[in-house]
Every structure is written in C-alpha cells, then in structure tokens.
PDB file of N, CA and C in Angstrom:
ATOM      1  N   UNK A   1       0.830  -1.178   0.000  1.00  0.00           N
ATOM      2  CA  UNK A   1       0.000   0.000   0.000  1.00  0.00           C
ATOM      3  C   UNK A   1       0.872   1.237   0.000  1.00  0.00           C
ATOM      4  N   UNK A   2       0.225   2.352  -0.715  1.00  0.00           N
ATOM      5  CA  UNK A   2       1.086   3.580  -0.601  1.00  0.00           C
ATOM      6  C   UNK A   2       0.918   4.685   0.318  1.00  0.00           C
ATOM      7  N   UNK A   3       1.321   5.329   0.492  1.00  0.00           N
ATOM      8  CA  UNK A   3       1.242   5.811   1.534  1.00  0.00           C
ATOM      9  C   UNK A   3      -0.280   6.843   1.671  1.00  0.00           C
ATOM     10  N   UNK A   4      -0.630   7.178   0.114  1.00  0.00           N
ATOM     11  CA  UNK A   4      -1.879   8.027  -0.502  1.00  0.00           C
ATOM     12  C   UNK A   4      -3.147   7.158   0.048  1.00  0.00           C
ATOM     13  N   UNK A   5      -2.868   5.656  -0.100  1.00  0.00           N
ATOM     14  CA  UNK A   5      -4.168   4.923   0.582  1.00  0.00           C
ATOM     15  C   UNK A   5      -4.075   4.798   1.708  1.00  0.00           C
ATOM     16  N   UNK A   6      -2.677   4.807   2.524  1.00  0.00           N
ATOM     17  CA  UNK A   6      -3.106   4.874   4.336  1.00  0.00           C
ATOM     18  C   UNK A   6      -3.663   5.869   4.086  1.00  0.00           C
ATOM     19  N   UNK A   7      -3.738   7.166   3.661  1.00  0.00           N
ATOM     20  CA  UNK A   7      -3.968   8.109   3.972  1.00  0.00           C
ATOM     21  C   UNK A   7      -5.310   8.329   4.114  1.00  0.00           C
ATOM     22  N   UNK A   8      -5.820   7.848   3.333  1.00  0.00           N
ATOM     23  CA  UNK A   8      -7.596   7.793   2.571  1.00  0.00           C
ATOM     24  C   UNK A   8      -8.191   6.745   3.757  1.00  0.00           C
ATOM     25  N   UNK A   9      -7.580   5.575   3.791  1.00  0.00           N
ATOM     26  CA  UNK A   9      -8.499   4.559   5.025  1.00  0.00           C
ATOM     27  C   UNK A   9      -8.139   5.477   6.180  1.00  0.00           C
ATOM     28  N   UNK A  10      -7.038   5.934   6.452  1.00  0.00           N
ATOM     29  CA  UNK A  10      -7.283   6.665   7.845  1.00  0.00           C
ATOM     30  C   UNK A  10      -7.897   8.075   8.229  1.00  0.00           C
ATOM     31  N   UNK A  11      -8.035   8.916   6.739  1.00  0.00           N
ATOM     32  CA  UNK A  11      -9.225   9.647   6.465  1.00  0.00           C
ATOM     33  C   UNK A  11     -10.975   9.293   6.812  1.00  0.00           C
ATOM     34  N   UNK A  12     -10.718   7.857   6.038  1.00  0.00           N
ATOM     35  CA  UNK A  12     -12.193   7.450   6.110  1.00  0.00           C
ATOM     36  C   UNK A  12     -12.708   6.849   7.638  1.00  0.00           C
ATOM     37  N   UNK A  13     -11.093   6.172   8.355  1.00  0.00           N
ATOM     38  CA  UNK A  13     -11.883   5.825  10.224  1.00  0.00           C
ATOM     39  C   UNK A  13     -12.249   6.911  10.614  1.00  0.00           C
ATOM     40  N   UNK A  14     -11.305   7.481  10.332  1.00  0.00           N
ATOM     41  CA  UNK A  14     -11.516   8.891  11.433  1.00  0.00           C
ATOM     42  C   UNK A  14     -13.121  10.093  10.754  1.00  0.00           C
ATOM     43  N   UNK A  15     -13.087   9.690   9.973  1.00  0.00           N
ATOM     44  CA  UNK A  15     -14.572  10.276   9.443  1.00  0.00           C
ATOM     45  C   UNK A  15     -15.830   9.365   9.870  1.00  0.00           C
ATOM     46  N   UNK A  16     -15.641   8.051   9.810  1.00  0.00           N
ATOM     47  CA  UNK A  16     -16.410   7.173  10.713  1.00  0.00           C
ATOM     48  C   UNK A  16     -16.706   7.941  12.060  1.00  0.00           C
ATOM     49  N   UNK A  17     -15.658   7.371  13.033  1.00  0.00           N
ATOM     50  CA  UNK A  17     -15.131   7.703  14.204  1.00  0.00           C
ATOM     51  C   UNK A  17     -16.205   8.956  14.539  1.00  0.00           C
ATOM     52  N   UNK A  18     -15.621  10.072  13.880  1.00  0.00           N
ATOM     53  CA  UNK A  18     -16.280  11.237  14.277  1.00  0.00           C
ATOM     54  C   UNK A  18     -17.885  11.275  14.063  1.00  0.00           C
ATOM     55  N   UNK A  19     -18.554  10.695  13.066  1.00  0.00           N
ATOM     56  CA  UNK A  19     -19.873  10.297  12.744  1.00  0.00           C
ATOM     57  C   UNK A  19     -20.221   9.648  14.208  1.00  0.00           C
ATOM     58  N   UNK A  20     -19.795   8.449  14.259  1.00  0.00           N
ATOM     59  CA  UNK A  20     -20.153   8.064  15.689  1.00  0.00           C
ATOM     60  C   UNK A  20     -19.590   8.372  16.928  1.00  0.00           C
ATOM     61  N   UNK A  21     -18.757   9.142  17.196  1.00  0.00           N
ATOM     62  CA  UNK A  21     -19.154  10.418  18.387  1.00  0.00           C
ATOM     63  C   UNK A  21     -20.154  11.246  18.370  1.00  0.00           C
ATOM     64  N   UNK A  22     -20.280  11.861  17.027  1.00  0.00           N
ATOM     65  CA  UNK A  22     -21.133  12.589  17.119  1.00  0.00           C
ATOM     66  C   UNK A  22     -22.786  12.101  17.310  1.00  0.00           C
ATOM     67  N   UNK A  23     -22.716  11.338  16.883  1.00  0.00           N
ATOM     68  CA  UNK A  23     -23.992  10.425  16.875  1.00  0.00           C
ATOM     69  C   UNK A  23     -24.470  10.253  18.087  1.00  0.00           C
ATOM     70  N   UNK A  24     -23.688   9.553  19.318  1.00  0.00           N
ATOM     71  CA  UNK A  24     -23.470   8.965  20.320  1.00  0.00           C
ATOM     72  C   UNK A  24     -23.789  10.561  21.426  1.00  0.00           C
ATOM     73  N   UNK A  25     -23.084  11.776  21.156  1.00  0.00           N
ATOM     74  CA  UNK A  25     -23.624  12.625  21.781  1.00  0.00           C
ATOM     75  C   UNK A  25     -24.569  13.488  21.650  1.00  0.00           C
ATOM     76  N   UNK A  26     -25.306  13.182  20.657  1.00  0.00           N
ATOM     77  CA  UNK A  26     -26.286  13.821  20.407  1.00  0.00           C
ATOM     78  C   UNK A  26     -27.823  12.704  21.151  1.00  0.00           C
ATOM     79  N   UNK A  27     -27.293  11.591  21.482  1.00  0.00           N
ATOM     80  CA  UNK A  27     -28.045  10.666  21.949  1.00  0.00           C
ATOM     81  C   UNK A  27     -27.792  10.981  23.765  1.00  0.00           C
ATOM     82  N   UNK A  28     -26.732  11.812  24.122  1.00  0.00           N
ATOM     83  CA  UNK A  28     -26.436  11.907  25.638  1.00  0.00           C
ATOM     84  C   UNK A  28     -26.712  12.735  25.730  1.00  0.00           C
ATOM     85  N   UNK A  29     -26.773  14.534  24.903  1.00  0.00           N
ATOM     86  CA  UNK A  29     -27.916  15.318  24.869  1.00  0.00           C
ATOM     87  C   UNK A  29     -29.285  15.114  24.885  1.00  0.00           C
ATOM     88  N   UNK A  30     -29.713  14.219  24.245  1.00  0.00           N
ATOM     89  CA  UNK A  30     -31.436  14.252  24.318  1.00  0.00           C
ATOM     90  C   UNK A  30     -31.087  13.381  25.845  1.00  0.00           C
ATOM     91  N   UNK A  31     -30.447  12.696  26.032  1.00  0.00           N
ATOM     92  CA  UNK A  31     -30.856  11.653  27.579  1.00  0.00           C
ATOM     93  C   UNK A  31     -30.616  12.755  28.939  1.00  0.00           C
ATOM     94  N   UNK A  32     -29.716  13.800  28.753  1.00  0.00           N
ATOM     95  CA  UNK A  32     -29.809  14.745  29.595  1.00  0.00           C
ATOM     96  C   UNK A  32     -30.487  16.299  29.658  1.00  0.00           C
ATOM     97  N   UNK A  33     -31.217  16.002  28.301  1.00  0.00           N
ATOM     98  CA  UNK A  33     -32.254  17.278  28.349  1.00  0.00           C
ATOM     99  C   UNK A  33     -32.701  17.438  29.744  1.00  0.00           C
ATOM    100  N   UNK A  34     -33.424  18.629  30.163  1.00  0.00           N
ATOM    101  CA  UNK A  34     -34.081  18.646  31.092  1.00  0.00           C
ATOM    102  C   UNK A  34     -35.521  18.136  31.064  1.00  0.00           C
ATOM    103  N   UNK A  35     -36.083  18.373  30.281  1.00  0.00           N
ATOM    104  CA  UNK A  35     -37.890  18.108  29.819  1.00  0.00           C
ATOM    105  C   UNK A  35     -37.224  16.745  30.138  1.00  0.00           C
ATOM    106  N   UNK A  36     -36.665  15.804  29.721  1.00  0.00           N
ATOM    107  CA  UNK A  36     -36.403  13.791  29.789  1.00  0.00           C
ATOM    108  C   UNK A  36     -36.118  13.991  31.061  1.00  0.00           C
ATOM    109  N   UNK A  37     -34.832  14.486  31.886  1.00  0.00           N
ATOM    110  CA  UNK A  37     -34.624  14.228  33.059  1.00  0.00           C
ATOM    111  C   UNK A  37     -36.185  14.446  34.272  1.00  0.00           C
ATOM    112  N   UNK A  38     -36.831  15.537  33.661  1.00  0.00           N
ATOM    113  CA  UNK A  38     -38.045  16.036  34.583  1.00  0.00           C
ATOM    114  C   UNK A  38     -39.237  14.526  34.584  1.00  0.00           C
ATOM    115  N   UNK A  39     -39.422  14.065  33.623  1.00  0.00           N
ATOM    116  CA  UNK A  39     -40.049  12.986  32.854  1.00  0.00           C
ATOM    117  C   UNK A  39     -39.844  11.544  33.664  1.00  0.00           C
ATOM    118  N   UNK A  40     -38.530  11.781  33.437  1.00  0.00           N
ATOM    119  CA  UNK A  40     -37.672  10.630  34.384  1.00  0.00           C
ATOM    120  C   UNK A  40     -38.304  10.806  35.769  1.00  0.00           C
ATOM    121  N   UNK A  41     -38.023  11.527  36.270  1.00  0.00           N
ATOM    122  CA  UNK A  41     -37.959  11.780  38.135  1.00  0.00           C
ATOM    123  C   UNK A  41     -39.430  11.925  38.327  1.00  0.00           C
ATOM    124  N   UNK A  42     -40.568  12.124  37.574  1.00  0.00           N
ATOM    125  CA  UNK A  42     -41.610  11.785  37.677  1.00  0.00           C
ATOM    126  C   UNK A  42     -42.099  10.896  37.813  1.00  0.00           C
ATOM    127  N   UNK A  43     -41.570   9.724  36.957  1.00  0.00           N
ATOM    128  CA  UNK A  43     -41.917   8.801  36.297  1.00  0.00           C
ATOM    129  C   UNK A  43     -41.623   7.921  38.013  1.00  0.00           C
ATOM    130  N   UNK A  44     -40.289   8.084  38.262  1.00  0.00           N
ATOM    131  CA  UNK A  44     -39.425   7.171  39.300  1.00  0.00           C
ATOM    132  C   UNK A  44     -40.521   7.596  40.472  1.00  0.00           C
ATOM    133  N   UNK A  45     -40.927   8.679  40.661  1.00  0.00           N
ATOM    134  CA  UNK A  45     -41.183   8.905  41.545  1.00  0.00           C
ATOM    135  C   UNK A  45     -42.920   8.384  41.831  1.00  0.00           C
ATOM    136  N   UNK A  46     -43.430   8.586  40.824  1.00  0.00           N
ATOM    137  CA  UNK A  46     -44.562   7.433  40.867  1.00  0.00           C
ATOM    138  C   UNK A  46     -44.534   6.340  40.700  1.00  0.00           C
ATOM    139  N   UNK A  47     -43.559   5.912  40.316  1.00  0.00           N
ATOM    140  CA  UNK A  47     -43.393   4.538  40.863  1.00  0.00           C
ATOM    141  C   UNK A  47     -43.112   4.035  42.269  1.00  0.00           C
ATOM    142  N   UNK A  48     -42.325   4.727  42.642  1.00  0.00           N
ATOM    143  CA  UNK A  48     -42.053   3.923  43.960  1.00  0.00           C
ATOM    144  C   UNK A  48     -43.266   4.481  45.044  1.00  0.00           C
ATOM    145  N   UNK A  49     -43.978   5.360  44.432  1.00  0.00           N
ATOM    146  CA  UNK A  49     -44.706   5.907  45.959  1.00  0.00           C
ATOM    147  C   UNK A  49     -45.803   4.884  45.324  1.00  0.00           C
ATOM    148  N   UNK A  50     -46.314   3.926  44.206  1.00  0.00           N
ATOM    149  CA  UNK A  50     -47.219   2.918  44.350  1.00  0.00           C
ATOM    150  C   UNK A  50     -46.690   1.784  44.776  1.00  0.00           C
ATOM    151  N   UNK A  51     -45.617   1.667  44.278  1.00  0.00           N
ATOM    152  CA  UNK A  51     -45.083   0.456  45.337  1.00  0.00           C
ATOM    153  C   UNK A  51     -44.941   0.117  46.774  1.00  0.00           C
ATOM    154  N   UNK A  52     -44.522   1.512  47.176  1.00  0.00           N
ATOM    155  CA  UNK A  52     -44.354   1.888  48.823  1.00  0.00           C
ATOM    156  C   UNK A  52     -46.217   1.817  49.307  1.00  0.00           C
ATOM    157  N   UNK A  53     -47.471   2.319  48.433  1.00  0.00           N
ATOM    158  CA  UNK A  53     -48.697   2.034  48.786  1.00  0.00           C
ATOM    159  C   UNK A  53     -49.008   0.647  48.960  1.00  0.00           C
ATOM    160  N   UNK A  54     -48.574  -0.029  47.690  1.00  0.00           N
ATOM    161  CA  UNK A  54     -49.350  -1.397  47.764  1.00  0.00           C
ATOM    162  C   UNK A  54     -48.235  -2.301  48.608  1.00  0.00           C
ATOM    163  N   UNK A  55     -46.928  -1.820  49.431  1.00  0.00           N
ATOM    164  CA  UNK A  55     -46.180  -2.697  50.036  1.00  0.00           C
ATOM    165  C   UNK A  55     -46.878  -2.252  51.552  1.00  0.00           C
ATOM    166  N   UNK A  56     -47.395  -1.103  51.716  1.00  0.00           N
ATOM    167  CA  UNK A  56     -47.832  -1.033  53.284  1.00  0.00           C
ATOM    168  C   UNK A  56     -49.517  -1.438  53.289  1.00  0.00           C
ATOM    169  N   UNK A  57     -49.870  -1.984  52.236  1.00  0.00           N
ATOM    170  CA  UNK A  57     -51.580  -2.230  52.559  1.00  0.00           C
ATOM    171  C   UNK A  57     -51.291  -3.725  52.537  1.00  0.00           C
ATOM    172  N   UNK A  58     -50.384  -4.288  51.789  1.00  0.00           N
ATOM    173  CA  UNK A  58     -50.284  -5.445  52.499  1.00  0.00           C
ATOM    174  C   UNK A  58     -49.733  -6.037  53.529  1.00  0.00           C
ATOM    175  N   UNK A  59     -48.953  -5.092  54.102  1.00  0.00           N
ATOM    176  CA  UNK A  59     -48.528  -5.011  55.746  1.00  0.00           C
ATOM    177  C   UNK A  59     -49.303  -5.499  56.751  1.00  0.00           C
ATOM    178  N   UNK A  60     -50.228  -4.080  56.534  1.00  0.00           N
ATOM    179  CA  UNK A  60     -51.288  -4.036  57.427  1.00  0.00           C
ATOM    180  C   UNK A  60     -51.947  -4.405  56.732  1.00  0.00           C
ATOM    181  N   UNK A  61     -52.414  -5.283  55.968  1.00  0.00           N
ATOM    182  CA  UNK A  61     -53.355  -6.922  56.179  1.00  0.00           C
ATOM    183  C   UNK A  61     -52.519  -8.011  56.504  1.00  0.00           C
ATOM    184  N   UNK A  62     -51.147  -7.925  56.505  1.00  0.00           N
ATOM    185  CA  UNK A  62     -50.809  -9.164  57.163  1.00  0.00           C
ATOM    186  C   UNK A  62     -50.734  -9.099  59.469  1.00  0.00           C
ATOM    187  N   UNK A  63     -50.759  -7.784  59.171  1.00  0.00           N
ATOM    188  CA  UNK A  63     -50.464  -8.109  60.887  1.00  0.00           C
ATOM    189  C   UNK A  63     -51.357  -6.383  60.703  1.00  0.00           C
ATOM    190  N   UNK A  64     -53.116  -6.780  60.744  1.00  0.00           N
ATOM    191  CA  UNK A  64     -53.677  -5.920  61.022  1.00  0.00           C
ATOM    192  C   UNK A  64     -53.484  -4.441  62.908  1.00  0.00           C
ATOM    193  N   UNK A  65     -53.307  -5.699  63.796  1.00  0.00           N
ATOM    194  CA  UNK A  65     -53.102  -5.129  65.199  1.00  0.00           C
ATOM    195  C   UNK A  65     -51.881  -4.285  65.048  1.00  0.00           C
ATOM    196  N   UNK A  66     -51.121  -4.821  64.590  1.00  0.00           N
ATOM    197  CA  UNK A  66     -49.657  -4.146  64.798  1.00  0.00           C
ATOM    198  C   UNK A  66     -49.606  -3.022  64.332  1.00  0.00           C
ATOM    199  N   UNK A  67     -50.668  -3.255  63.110  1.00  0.00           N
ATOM    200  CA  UNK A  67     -50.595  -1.649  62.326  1.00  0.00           C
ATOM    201  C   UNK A  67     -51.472  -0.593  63.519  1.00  0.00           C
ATOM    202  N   UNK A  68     -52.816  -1.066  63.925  1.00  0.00           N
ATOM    203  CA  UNK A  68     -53.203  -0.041  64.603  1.00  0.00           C
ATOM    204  C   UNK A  68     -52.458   0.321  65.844  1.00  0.00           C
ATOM    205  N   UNK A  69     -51.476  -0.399  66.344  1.00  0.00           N
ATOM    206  CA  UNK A  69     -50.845  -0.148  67.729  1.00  0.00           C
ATOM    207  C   UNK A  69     -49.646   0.897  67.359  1.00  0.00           C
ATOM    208  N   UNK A  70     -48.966   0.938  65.898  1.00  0.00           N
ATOM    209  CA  UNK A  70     -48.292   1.757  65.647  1.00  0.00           C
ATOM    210  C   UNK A  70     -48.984   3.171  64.852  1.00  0.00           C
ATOM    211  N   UNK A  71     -49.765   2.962  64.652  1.00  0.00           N
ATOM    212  CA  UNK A  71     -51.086   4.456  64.139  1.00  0.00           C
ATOM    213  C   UNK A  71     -51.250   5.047  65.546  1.00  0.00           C
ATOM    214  N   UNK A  72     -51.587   3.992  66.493  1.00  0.00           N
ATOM    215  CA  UNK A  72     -52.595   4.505  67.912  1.00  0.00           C
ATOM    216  C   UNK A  72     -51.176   5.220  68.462  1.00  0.00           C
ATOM    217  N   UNK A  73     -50.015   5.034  68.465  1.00  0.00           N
ATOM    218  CA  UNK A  73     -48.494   4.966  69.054  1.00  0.00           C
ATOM    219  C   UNK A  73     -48.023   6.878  68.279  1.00  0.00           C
ATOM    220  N   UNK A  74     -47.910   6.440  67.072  1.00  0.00           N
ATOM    221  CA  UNK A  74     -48.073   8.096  66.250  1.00  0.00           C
ATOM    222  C   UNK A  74     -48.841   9.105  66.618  1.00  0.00           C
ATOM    223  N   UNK A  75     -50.076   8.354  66.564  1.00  0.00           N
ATOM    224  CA  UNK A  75     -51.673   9.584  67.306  1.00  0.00           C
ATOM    225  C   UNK A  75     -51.161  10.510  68.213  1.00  0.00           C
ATOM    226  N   UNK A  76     -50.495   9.207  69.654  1.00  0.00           N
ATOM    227  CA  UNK A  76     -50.525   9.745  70.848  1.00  0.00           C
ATOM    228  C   UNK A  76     -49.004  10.544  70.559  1.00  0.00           C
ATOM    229  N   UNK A  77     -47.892   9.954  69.768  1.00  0.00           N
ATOM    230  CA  UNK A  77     -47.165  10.977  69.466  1.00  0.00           C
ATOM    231  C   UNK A  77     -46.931  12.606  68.804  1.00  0.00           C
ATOM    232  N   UNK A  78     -47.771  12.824  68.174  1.00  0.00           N
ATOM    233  CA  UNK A  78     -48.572  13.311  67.217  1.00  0.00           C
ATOM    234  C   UNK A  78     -49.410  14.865  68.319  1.00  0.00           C
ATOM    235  N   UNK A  79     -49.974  14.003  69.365  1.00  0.00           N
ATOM    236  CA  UNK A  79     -51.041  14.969  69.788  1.00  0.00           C
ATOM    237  C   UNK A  79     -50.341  14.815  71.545  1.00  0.00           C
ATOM    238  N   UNK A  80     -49.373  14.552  71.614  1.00  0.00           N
ATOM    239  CA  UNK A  80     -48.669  14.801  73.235  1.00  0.00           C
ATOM    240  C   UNK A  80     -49.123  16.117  73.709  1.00  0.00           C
ATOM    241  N   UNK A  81     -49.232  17.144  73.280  1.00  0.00           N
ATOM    242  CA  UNK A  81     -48.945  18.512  73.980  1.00  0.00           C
ATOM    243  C   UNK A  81     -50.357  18.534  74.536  1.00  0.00           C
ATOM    244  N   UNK A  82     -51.652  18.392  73.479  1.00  0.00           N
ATOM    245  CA  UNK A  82     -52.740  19.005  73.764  1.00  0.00           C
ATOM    246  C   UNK A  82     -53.191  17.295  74.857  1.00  0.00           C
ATOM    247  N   UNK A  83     -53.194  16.290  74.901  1.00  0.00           N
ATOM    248  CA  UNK A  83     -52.946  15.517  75.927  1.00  0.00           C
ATOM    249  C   UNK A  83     -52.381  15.105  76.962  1.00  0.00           C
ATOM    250  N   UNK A  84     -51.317  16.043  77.103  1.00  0.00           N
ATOM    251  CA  UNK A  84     -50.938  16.336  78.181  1.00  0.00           C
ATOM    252  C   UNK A  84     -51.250  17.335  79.445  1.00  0.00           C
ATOM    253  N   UNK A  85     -52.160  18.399  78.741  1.00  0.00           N
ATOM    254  CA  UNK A  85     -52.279  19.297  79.114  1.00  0.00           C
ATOM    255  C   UNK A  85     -53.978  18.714  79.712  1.00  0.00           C
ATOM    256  N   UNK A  86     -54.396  18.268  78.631  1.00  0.00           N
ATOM    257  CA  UNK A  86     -55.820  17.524  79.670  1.00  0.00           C
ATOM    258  C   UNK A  86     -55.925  16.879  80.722  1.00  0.00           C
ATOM    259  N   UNK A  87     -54.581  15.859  80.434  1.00  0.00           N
ATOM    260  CA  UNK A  87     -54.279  14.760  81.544  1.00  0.00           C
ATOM    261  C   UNK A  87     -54.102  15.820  82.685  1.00  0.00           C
ATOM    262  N   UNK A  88     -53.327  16.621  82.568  1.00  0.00           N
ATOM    263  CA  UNK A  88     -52.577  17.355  83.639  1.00  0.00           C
ATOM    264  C   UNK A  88     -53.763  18.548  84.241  1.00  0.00           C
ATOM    265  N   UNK A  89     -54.610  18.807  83.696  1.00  0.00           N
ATOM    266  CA  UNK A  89     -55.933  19.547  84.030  1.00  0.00           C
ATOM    267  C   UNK A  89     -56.538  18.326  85.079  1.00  0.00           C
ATOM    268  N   UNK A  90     -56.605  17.286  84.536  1.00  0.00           N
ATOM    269  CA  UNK A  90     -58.133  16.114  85.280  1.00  0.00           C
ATOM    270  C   UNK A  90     -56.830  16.396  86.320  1.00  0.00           C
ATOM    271  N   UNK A  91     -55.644  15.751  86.387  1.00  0.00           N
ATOM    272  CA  UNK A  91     -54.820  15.386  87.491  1.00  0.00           C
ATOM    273  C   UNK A  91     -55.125  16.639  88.781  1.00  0.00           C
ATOM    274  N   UNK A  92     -55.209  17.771  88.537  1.00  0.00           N
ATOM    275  CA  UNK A  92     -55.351  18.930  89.217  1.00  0.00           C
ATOM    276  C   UNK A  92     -56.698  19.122  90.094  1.00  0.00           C
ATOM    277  N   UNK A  93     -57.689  18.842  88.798  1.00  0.00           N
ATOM    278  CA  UNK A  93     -58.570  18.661  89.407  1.00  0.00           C
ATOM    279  C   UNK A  93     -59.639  17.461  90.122  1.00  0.00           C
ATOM    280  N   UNK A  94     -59.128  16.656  90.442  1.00  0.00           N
ATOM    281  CA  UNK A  94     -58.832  14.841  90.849  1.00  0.00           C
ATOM    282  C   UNK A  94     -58.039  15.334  92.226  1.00  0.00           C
ATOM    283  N   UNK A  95     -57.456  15.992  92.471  1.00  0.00           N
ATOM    284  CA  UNK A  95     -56.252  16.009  93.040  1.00  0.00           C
ATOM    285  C   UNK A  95     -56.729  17.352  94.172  1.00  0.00           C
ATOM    286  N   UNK A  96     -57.650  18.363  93.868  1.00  0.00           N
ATOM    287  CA  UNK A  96     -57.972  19.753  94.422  1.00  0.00           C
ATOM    288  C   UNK A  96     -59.092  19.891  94.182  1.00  0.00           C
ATOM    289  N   UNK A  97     -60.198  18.957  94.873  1.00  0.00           N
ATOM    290  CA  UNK A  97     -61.601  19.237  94.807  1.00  0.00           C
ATOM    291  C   UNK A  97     -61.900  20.388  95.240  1.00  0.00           C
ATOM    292  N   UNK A  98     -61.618  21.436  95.975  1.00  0.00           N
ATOM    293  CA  UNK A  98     -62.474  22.696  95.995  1.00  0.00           C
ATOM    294  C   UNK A  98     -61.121  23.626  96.151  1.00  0.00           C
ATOM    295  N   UNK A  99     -60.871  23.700  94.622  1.00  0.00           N
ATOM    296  CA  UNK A  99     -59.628  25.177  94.339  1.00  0.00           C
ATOM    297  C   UNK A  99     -59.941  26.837  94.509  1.00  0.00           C
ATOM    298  N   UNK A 100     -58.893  26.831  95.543  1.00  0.00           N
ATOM    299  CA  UNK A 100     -59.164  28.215  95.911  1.00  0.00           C
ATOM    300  C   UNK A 100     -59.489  29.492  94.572  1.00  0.00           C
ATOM    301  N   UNK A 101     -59.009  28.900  93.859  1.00  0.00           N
ATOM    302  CA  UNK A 101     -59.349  30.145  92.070  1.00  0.00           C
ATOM    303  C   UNK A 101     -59.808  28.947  91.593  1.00  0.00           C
ATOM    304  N   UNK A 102     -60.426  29.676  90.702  1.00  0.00           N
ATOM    305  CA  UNK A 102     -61.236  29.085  89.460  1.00  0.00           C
ATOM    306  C   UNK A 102     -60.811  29.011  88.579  1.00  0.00           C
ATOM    307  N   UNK A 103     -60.951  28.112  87.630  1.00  0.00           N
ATOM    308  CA  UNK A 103     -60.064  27.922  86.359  1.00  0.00           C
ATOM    309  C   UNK A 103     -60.608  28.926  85.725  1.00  0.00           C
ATOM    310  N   UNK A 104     -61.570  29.300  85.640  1.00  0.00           N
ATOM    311  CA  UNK A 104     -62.140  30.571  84.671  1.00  0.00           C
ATOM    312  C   UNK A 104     -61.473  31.827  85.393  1.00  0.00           C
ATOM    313  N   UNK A 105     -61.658  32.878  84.698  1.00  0.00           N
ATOM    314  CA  UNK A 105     -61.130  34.182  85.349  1.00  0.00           C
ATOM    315  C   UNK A 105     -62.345  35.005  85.596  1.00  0.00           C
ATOM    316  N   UNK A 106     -63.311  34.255  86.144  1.00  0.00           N
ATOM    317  CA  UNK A 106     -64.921  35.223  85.901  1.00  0.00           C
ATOM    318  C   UNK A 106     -64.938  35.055  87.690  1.00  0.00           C
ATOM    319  N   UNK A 107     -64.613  34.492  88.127  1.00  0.00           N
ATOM    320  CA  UNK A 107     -64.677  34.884  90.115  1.00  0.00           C
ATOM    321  C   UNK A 107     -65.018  33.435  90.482  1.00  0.00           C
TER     322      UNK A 107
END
C-alpha cells in the first residue's frame, strides 16, 4: 500500500469515528435534556410511591393489630402537647376538689 491509501483509510476511520461520536452525543444530549430528566424523576417517583402504597396495605393486612398499635403509638405521638395538658388539668382537678381560684377568670 502507498502511503496516498493509508492516507484515505485513515481519512475514512476517522470520518467514521467522528460520525459516531457525534452520533453517540447527540443521543447523551437528548438523555440529559431537562424536559427527559423532569419525565424521568416523575416517572421514578410514581413509581415507587405505588409500590411503597401497595407494600404497606399489604402489611397491614398481614399483621392488622400491629398496624393499629403503631397508628394509635403516632396519634398519641402526634397529639402529646394538647394531651398532656388535659391529663394534667383532670390530674389537678382529681387532686384539688375545691380550688381556691377558678379555672375561669370570671370569680
């Protein structure tokens, strides 16, 4: 071979070559558009929050009690302040049948 035809086949890889780079990133542009990425994370994201649904309804049908003891467990976590403050009212008044003031401020 002469040196005019290396020249031409290594003209023609490298004209390949560059065809498929270019090719190849124009395929990693559209995969990192934003509109696809937004699409994507939608997509993922409804997925797993039906999976995460239909993995806790069959939970709680397999060990119905357990589920309400950890709901009833949240509730009371959930609502501590304003139950505490009741508890701690009855306790007072359980505790001080005839209080010198009145819980009201009317006399």
């Amino acid at each position: 071979m002469s040196q005019e035809e290396l020249y031409r086949q290594a003209s023609v890889r490298a004209d390949e070559r560059k065809a498929a780079f270019l090719s190849a990133a124009q395929v990693a542009k559209a995969r990192v558009a934003p509109a696809r990425l937004k699409q994507d994370v939608r997509a993922k994201v409804s997925g797993t929050v039906q999976n995460g649904a239909a993995s806790a309804v069959a939970k709680v049908q397999e060990r119905p009690f357990a589920a309400a003891a950890a709901g009833g467990a949240l509730g009371i976590y959930l609502f501590r302040r304003p139950l505490w403050a009741l508890l701690h009212r009855l306790y007072v008044r359980a505790r001080n049948s005839t209080p010198e003031t009145s819980e009201k401020d009317d006399g």
